[in-house]
Protein backbone atom coordinates (compact mmCIF):
# COMPACT_ATOMS: atom_id res chain seq x y z
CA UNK A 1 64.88 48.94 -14.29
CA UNK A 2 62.72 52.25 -13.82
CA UNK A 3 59.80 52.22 -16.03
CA UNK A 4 58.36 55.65 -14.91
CA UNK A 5 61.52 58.05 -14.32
CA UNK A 6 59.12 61.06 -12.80
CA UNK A 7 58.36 58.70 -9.85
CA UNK A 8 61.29 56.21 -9.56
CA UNK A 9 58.91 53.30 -10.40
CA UNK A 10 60.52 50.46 -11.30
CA UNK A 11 59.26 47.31 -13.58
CA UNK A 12 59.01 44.89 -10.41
CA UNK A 13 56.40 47.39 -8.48
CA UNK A 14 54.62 47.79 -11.39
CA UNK A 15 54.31 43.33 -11.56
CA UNK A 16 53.63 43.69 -8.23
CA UNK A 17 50.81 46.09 -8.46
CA UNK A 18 49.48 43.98 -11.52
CA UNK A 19 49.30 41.18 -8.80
CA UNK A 20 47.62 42.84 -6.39
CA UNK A 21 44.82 43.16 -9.20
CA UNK A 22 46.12 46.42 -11.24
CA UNK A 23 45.23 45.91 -14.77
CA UNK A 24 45.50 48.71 -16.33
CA UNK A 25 46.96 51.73 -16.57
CA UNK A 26 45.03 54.27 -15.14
CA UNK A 27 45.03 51.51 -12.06
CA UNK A 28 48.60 51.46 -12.03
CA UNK A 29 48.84 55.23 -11.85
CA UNK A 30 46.03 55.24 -8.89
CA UNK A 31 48.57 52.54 -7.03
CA UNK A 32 51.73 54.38 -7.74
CA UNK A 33 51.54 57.65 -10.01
CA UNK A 34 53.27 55.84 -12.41
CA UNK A 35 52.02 57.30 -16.15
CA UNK A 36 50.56 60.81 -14.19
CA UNK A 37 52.98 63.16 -14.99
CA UNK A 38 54.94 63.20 -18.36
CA UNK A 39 53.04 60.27 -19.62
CA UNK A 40 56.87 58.92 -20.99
CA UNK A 41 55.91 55.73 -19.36
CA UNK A 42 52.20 55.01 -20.37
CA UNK A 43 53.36 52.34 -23.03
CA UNK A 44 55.91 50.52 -21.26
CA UNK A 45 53.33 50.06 -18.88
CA UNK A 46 50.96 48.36 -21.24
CA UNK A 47 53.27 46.62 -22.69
CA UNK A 48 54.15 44.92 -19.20
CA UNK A 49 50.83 44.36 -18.65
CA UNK A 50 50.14 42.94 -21.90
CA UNK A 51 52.84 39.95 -21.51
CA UNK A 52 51.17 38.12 -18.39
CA UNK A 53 51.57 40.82 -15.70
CA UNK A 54 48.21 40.82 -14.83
CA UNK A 55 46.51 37.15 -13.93
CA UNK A 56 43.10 38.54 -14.57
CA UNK A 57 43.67 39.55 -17.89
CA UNK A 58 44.42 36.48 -18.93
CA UNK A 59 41.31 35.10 -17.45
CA UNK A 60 39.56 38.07 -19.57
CA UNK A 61 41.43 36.65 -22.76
CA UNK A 62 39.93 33.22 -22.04
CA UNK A 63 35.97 34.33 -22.57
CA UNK A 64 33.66 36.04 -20.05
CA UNK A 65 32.45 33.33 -19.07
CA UNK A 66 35.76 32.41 -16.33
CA UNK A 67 35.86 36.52 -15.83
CA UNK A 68 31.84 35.86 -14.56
CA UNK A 69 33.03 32.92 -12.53
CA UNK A 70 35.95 34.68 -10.73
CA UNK A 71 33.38 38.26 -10.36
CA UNK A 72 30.69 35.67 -8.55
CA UNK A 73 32.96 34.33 -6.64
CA UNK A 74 34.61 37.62 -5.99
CA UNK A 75 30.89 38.21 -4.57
CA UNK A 76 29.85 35.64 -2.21
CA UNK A 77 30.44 36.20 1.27
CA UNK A 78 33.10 33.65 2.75
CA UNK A 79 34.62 33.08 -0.83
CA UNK A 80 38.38 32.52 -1.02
C-alpha cells in the first residue's frame, strides 16, 4: 500500500527505512522524500512509526537510561 502517493512510497520502505534507524519523519523524508512535497502523507507516517516501526523508539519509551546504553555503545570503537 502507498503511503506517500507524490513519490510512490509504499508502507514496507517506509518499515524498512525505520529499520535502518529512521525514526522520524523528517528522517524518513531525508531517506526517501516521503512527506516533502504535499505533506498528504506526514501522519500516516507517524502513525507507522508510532506502532513499533522503529526499534529505537521503543528503547526511547523504556527510559534514557537503555537509549544512553545503546548511544555508548553506538560509540566505542569495535562495538557491534
Amino acid at each position: 500500500m502507498f503511503v506517500c502517493s507524490c513519490f510512490g512510497v509504499t508502507e514496507e520502505q517506509v518499515k524498512k527505512h525505520a529499520e535502518a534507524g529512521a525514526c522520524t519523519p523528517r528522517q524518513i523524508a531525508s531517506a526517501c522524500k516521503a512527506g516533502t512535497d504535499c505533506g498528504g502523507c506526514v501522519r500516516r507516517i507517524q502513525a507507522l512509526l508510532g506502532r513499533g516501526a522503529c526499534p529505537r523508539r521503543e528503547l526511547a519509551d523504556r527510559g534514557e537510561p537503555a537509549l544512553a546504553r545503546l548511544t555508548a555503545q553506538a560509540e566505542l570503537p569495535g562495538a557491534a
